[in-house]
C-alpha atoms as a PDB file:
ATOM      1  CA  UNK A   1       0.000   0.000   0.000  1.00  0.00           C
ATOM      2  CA  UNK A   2       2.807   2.374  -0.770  1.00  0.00           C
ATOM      3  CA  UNK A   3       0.706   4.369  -3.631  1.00  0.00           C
ATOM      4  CA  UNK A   4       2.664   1.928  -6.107  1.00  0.00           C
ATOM      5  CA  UNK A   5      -0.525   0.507  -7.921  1.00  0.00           C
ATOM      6  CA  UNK A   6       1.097  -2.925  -7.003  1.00  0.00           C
ATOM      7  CA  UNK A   7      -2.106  -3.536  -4.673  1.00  0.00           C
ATOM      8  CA  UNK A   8      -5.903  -2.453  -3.674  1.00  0.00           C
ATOM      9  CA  UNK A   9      -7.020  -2.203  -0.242  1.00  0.00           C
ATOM     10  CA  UNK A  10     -10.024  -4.296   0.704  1.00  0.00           C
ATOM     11  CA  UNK A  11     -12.467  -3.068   3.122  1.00  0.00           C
ATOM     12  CA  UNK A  12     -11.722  -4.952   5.594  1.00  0.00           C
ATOM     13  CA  UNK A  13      -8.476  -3.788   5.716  1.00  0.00           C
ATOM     14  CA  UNK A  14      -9.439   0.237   6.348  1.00  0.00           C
ATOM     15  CA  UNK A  15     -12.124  -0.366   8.899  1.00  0.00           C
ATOM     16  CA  UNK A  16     -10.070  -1.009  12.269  1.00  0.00           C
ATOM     17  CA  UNK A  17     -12.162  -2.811  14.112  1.00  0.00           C
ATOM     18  CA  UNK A  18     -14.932  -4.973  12.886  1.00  0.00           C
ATOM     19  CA  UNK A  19     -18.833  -3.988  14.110  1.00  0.00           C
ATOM     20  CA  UNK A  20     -19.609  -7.108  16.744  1.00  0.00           C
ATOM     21  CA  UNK A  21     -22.420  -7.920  19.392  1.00  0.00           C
ATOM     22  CA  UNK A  22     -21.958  -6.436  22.324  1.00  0.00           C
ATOM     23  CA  UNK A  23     -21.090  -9.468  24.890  1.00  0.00           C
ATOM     24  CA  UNK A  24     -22.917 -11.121  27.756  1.00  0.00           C
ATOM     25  CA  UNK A  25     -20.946  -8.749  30.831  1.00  0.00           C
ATOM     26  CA  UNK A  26     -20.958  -5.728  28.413  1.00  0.00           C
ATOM     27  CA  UNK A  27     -24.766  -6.124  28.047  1.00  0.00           C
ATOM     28  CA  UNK A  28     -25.180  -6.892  31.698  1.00  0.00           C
ATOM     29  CA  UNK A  29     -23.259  -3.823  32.592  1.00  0.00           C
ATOM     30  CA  UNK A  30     -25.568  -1.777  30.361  1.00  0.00           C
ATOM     31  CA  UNK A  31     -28.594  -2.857  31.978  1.00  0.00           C
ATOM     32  CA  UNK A  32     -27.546  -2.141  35.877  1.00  0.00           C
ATOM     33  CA  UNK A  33     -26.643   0.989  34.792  1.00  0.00           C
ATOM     34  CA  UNK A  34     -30.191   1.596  33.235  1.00  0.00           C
ATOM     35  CA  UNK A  35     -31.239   0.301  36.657  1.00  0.00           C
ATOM     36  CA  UNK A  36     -29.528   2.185  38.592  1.00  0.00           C
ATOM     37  CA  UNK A  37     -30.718   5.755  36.940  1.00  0.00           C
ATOM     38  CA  UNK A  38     -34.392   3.997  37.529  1.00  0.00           C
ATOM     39  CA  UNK A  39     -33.546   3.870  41.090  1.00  0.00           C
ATOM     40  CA  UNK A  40     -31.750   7.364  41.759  1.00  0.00           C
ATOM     41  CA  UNK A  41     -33.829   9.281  39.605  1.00  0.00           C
ATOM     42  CA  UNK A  42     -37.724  10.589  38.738  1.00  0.00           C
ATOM     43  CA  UNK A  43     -38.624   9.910  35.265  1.00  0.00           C
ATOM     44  CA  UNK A  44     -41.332  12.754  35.634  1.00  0.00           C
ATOM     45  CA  UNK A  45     -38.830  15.156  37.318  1.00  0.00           C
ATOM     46  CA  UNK A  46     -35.574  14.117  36.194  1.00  0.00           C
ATOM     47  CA  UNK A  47     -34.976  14.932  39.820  1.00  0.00           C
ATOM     48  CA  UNK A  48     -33.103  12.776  42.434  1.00  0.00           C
ATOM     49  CA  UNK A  49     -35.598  10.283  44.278  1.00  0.00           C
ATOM     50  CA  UNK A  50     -36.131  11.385  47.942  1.00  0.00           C
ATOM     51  CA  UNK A  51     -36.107   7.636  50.010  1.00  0.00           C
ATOM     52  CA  UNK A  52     -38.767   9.842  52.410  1.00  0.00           C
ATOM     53  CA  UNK A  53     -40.985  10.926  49.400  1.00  0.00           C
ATOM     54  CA  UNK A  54     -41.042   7.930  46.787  1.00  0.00           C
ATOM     55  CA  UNK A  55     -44.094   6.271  45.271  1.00  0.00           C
ATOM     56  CA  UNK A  56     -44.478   2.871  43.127  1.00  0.00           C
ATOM     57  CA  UNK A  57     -47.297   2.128  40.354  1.00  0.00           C
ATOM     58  CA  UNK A  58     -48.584  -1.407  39.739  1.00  0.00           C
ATOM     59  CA  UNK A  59     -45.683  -1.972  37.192  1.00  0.00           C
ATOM     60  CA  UNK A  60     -42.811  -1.182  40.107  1.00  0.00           C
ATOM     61  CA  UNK A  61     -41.862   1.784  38.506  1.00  0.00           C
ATOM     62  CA  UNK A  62     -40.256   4.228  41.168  1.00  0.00           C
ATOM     63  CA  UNK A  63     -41.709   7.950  41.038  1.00  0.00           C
ATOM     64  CA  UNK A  64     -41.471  11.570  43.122  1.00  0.00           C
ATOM     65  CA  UNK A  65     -44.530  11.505  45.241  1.00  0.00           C
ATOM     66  CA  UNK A  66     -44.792  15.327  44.486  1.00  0.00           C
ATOM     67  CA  UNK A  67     -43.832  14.987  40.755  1.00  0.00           C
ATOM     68  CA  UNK A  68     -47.069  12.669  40.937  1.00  0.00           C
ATOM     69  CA  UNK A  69     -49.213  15.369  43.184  1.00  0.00           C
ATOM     70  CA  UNK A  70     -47.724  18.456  40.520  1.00  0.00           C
ATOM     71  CA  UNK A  71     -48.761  16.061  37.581  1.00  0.00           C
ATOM     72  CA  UNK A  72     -52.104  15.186  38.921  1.00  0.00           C
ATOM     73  CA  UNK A  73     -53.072  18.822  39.530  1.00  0.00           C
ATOM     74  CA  UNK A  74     -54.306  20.874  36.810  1.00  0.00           C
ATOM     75  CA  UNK A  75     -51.945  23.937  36.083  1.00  0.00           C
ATOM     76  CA  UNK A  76     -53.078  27.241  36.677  1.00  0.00           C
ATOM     77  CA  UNK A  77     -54.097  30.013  34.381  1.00  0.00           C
ATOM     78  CA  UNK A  78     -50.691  31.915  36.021  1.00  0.00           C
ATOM     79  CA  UNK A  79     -48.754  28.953  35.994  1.00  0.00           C
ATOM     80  CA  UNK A  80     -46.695  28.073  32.923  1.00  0.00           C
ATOM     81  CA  UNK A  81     -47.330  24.896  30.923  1.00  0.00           C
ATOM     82  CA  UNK A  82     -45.798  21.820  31.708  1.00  0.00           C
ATOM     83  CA  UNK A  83     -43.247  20.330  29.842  1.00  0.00           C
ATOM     84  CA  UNK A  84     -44.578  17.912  27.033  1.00  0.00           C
ATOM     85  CA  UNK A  85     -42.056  15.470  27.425  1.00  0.00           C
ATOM     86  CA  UNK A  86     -43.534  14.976  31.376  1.00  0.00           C
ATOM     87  CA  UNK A  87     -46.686  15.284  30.156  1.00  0.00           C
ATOM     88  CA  UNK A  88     -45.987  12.132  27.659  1.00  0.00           C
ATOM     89  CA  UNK A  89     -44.312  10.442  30.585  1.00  0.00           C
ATOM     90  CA  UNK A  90     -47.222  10.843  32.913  1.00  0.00           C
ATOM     91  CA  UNK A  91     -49.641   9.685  30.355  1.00  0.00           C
ATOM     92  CA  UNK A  92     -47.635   6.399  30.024  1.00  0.00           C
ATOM     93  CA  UNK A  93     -48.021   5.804  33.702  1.00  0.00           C
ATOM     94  CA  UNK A  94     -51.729   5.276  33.684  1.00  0.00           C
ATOM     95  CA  UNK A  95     -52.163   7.184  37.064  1.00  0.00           C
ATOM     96  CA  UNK A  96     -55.598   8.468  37.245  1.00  0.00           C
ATOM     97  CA  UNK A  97     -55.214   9.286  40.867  1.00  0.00           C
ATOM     98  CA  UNK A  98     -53.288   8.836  44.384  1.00  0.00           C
ATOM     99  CA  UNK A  99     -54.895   5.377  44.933  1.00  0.00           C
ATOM    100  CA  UNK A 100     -53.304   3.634  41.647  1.00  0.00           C
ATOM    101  CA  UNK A 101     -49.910   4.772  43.639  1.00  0.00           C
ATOM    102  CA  UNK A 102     -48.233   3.337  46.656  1.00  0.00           C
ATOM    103  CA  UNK A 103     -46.005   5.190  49.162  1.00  0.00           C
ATOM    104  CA  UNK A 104     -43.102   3.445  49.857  1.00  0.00           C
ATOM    105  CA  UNK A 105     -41.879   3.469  53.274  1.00  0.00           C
ATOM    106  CA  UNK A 106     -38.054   2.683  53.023  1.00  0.00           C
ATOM    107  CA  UNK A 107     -35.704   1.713  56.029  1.00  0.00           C
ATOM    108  CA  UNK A 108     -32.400   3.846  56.019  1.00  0.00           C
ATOM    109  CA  UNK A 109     -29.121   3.196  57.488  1.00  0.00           C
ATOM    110  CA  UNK A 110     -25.960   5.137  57.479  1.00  0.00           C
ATOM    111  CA  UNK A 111     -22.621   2.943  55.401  1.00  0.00           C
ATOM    112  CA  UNK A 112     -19.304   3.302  55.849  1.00  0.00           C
ATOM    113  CA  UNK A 113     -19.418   6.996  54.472  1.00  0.00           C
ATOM    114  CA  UNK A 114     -21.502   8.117  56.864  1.00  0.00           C
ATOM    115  CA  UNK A 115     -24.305   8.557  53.779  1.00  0.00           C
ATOM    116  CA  UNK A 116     -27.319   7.351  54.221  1.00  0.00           C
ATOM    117  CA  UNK A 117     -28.841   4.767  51.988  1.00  0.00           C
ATOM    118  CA  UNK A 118     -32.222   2.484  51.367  1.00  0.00           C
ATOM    119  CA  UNK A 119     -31.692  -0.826  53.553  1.00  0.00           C
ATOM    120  CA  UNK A 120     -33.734  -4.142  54.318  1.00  0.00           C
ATOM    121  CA  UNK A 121     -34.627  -3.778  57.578  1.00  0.00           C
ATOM    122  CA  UNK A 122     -34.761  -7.767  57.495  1.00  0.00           C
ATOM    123  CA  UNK A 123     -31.120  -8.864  55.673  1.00  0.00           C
ATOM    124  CA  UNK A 124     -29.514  -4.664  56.568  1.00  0.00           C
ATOM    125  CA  UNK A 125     -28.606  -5.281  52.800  1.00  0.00           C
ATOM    126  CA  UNK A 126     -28.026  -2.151  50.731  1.00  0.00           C
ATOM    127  CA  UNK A 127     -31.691  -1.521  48.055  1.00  0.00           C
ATOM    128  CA  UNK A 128     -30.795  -0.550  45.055  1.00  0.00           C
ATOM    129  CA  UNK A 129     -29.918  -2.336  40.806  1.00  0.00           C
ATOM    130  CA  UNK A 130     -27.529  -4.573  42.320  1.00  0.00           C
ATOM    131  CA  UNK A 131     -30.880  -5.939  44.517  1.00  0.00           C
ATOM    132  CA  UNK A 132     -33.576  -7.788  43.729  1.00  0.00           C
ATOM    133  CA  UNK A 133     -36.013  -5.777  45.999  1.00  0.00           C
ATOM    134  CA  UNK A 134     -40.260  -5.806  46.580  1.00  0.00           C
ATOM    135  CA  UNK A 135     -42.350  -3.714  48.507  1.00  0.00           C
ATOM    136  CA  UNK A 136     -45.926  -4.802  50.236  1.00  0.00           C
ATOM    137  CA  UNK A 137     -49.186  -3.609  49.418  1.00  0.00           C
ATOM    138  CA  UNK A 138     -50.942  -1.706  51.207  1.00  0.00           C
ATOM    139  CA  UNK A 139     -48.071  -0.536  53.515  1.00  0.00           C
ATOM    140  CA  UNK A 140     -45.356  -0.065  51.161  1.00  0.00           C
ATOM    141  CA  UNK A 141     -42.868  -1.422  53.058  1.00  0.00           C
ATOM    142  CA  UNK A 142     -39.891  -2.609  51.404  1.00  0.00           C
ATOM    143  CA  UNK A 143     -37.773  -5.718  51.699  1.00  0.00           C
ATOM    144  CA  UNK A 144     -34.559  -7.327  49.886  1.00  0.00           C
ATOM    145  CA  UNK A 145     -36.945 -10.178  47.571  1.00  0.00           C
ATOM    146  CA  UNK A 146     -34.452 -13.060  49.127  1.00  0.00           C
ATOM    147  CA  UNK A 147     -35.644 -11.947  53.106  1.00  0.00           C
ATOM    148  CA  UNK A 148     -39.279 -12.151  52.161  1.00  0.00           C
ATOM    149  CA  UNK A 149     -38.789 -15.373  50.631  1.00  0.00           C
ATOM    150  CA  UNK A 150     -36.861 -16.911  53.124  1.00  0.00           C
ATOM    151  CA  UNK A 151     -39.976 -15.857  55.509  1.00  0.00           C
ATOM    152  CA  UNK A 152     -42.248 -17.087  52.711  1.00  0.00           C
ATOM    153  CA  UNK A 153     -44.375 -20.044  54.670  1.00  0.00           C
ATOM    154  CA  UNK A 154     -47.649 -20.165  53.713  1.00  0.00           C
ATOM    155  CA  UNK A 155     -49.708 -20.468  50.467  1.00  0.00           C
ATOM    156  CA  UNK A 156     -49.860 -17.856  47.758  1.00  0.00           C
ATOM    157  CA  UNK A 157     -53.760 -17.143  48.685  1.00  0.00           C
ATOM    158  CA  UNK A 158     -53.078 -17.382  52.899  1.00  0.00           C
ATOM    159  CA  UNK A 159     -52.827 -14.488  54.661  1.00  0.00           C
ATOM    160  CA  UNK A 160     -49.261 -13.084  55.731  1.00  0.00           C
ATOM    161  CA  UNK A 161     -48.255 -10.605  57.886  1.00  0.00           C
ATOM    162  CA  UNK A 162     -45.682  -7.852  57.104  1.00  0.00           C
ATOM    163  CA  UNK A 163     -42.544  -8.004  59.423  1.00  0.00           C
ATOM    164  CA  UNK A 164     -42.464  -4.690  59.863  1.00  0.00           C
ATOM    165  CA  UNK A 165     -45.885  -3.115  60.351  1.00  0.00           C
ATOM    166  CA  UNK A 166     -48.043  -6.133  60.752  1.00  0.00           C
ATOM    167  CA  UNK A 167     -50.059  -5.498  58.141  1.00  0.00           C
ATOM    168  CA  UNK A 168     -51.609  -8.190  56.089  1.00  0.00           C
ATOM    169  CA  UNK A 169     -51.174  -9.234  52.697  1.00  0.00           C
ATOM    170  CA  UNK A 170     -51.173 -11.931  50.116  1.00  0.00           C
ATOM    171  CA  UNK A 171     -48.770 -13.096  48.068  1.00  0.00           C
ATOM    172  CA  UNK A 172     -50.621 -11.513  45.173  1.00  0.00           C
ATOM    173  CA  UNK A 173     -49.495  -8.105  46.964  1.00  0.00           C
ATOM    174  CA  UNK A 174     -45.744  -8.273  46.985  1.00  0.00           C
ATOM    175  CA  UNK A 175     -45.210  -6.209  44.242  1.00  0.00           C
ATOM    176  CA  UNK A 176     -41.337  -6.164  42.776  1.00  0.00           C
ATOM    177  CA  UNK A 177     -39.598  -2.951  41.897  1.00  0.00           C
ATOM    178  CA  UNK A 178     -38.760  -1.987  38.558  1.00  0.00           C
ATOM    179  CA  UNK A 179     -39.043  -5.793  37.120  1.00  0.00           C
ATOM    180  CA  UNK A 180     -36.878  -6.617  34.097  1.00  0.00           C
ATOM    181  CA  UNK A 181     -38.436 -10.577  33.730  1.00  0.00           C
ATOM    182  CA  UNK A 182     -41.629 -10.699  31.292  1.00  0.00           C
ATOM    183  CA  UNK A 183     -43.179 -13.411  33.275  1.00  0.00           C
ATOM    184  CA  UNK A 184     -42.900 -10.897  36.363  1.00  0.00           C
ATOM    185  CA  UNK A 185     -44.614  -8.182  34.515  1.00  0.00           C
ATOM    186  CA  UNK A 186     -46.954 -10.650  33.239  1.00  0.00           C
ATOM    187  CA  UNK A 187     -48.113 -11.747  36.359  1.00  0.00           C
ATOM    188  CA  UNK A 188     -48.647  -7.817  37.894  1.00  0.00           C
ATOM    189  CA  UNK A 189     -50.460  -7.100  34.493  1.00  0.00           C
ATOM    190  CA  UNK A 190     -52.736  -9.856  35.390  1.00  0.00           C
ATOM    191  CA  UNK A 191     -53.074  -8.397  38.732  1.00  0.00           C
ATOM    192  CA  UNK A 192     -54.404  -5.167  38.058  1.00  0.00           C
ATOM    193  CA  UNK A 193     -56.675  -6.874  36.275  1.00  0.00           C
ATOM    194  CA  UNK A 194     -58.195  -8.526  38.406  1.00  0.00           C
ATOM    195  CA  UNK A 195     -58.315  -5.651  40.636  1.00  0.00           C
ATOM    196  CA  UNK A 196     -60.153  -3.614  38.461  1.00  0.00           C
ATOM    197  CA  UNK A 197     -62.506  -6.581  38.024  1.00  0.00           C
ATOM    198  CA  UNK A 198     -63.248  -6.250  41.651  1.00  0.00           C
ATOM    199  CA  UNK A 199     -63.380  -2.891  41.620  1.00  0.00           C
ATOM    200  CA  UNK A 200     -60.037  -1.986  43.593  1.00  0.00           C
ATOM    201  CA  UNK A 201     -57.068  -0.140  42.392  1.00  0.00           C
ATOM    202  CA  UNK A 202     -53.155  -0.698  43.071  1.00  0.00           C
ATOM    203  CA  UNK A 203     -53.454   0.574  46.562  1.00  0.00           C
ATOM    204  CA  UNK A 204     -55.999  -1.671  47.107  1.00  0.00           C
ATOM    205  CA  UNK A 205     -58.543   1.164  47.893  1.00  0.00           C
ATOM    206  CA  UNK A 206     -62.148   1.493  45.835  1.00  0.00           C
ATOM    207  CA  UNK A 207     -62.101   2.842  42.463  1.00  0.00           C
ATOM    208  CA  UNK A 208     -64.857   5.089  42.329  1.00  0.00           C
ATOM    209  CA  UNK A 209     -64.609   5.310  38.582  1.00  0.00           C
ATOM    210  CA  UNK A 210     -65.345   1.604  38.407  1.00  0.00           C
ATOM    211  CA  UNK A 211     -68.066   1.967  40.072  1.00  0.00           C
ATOM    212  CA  UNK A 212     -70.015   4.870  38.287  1.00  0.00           C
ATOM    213  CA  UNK A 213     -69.012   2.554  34.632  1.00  0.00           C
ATOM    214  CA  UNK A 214     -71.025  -0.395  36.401  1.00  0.00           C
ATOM    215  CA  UNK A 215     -73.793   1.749  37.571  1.00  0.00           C
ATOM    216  CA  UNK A 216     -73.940   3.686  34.174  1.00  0.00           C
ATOM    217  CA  UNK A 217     -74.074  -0.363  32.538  1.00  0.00           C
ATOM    218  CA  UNK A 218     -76.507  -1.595  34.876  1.00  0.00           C
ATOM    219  CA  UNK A 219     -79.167   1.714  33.797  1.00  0.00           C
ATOM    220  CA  UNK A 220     -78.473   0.944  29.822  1.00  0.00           C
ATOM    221  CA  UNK A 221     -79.625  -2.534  30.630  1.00  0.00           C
ATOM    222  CA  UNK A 222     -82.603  -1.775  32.527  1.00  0.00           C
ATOM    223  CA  UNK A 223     -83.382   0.904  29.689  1.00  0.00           C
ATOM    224  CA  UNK A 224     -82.929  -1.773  26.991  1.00  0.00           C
ATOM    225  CA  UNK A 225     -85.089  -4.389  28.976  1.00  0.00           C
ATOM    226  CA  UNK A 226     -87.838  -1.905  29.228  1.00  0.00           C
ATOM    227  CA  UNK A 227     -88.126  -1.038  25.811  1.00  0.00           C
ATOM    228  CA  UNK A 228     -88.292  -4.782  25.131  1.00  0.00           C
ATOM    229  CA  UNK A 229     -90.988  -4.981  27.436  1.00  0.00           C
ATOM    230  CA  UNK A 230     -92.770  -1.919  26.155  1.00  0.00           C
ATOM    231  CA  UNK A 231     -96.289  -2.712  25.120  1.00  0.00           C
ATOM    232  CA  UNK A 232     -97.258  -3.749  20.933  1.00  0.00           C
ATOM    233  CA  UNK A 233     -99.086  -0.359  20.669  1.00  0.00           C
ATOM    234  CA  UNK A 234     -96.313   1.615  21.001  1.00  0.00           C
ATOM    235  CA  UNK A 235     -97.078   4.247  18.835  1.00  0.00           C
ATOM    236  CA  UNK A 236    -100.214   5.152  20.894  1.00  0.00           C
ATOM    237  CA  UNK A 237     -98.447   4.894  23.808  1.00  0.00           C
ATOM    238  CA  UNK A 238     -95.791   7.528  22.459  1.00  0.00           C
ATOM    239  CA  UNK A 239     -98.276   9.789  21.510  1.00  0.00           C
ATOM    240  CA  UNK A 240     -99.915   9.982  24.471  1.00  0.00           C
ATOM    241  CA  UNK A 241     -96.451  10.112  26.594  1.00  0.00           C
ATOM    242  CA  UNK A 242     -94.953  13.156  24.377  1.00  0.00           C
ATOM    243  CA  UNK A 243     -98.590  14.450  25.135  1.00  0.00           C
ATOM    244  CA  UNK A 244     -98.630  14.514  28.758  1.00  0.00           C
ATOM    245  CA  UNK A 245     -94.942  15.155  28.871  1.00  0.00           C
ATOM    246  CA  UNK A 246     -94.521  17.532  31.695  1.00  0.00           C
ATOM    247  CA  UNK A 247     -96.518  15.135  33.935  1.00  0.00           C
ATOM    248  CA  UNK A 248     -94.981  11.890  32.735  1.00  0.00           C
ATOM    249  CA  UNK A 249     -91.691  13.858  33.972  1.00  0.00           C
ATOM    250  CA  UNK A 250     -93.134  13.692  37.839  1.00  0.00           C
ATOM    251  CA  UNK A 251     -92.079  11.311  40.736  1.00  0.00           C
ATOM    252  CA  UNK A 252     -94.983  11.686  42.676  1.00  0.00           C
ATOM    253  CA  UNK A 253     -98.246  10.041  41.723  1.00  0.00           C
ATOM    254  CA  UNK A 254    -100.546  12.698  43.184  1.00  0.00           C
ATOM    255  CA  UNK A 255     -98.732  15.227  41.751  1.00  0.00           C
ATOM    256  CA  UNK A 256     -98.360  13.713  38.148  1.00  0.00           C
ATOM    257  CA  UNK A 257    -101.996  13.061  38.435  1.00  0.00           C
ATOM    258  CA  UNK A 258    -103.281  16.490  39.353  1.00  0.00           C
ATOM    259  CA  UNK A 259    -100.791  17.916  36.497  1.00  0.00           C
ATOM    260  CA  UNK A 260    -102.563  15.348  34.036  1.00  0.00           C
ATOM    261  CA  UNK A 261    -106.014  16.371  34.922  1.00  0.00           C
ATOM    262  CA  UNK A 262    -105.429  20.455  35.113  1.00  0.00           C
ATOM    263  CA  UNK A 263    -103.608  19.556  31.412  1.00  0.00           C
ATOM    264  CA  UNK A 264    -106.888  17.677  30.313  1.00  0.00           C
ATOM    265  CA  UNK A 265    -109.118  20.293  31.271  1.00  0.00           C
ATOM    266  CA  UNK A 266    -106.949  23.260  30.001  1.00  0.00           C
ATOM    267  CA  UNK A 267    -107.081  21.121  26.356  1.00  0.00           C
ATOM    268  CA  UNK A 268    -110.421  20.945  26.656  1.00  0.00           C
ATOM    269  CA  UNK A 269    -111.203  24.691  26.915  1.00  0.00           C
ATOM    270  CA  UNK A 270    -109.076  25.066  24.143  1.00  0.00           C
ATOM    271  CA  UNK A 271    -111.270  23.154  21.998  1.00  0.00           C
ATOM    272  CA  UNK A 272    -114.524  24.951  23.391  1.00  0.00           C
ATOM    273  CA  UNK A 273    -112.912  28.153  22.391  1.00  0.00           C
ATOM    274  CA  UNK A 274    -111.865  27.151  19.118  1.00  0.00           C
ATOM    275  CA  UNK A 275    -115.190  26.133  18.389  1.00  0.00           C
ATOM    276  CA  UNK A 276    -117.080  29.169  19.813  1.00  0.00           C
ATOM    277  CA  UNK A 277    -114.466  31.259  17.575  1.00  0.00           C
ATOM    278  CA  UNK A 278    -115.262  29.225  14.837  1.00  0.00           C
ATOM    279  CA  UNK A 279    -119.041  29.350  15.146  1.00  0.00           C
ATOM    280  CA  UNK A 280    -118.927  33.637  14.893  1.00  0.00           C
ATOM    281  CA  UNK A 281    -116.809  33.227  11.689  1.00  0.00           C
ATOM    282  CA  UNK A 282    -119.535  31.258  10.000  1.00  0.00           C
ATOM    283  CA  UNK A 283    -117.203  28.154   9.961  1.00  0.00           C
ATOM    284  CA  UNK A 284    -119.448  24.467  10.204  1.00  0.00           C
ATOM    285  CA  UNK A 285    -119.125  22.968  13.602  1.00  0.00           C
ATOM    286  CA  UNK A 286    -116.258  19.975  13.022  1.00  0.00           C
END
């Protein structure tokens, strides 16, 4: 290659280094680090997580209690606009309101720093990417996943009691944080699910919402169930409905019946006066 014409690189001679798959530890690496931004920071904020003022969804995803309150709120006519980028990010959440949000209550102890980090109050092991951690629902206490499994005695439906509040929950209600195995978020997907099929949200509390959807159900099939009940001469009946409107409008039977009668007798004079007019303008009596 000494401009000689005597030869021609090849391609694979002027790229240095050839493009490969990124290995097993390089990819691993990658991942914890993703992790470990999930854990230190708010993905509606971009603000550092306060241990003292963090909330969880149903998916484990780690949030600013007041970036959730701020997002919930509607802004102002004097405040400015939020960004859209947290705006897209809170729509992704699915948080309606506070109760589809847990507040997690983490245990802190001071390392070899003197800093104070998230702990286990069971194992004293360090929370954070490098572990596997879960918190309980409704408390939101949280736990290293091996020290709640190693406490793990009963059956998935029984009752258990949280170690540090007492509380009880089933196993259904350990909820891991930030999850990277489909068949975990698989199984919480099928959780809230069959929460909202009872009519509960994440927190476990009523979802109001839920219940004004079944209510607004339950009237569309009563309405349709009347109207296939409705009598053959519908037409008639119609008539004489849109006809005595205002009274067919009344609750009270006294009342609707007094308003049908003072109705009946005010059409009547109508017709008496029509005909009367009628008569003096030489008209033939109908």
């Amino acid at each position: 290659m000494g401009n000689d014409g005597g030869s021609i690189p090849k391609r694979r001679e002027l790229v240095r280094e050839a493009a490969r798959l990124p290995t097993t530890s390089e990819l691993k690496a990658t991942a914890l680090e993703s992790l470990s931004h999930a854990w230190a920071m708010c993905p509606l904020s971009d603000a550092p997580l306060d241990p003292a003022n963090t909330a969880s969804d149903w998916r484990g995803r780690l949030y600013s209690y007041e970036a959730i309150l701020q997002c919930l709120i509607p802004p102002s006519s004097t405040e400015p606009a939020r960004p859209e980028a947290q705006q897209a990010e809170f729509a992704r959440t699915g948080v309606k309101t506070l109760k589809d949000v847990v507040k997690l209550r983490f245990a802190l102890r001071s390392d070899e720093k003197g800093r104070e980090a998230r702990a286990c109050p069971i194992s004293l092991k360090e929370l954070g990417a490098a572990t596997r951690s879960v918190y309980v629902v409704p408390c939101g206490h949280v736990f290293a996943e091996a020290a709640m499994k190693e406490l793990e005695v009963a059956g998935p439906e029984t009752e258990r009691q949280c170690p540090e509040c007492s509380a009880t929950f089933v196993e259904r209600d350990v909820i891991p944080i930030l999850p990277t195995d489909e068949a975990e978020v698989d199984k919480l997907a099928k959780r809230i699910d069959e929460l909202k099929a009872l009519g509960l949200t994440h927190s476990l509390k009523k979802d109001k919402g839920s219940g004004k959807k079944k209510r607004k159900a339950e009237e569309k099939e009563k309405g349709t169930n009347e109207d296939a009940r409705r009598e053959p001469d519908g037409s008639r009946t119609e008539k004489k409905a849109s006809k005595n409107g205002i009274s067919s409008r009344i609750n009270n039977p006294m009342t609707a019946s007094l308003t049908a009668k003072v109705l009946a007798e005010q059409e009547e004079r109508t017709k008496r006066r029509k005909i009367i007019e009628g008569h003096r303008r030489g008209e033939p009596v109908r």
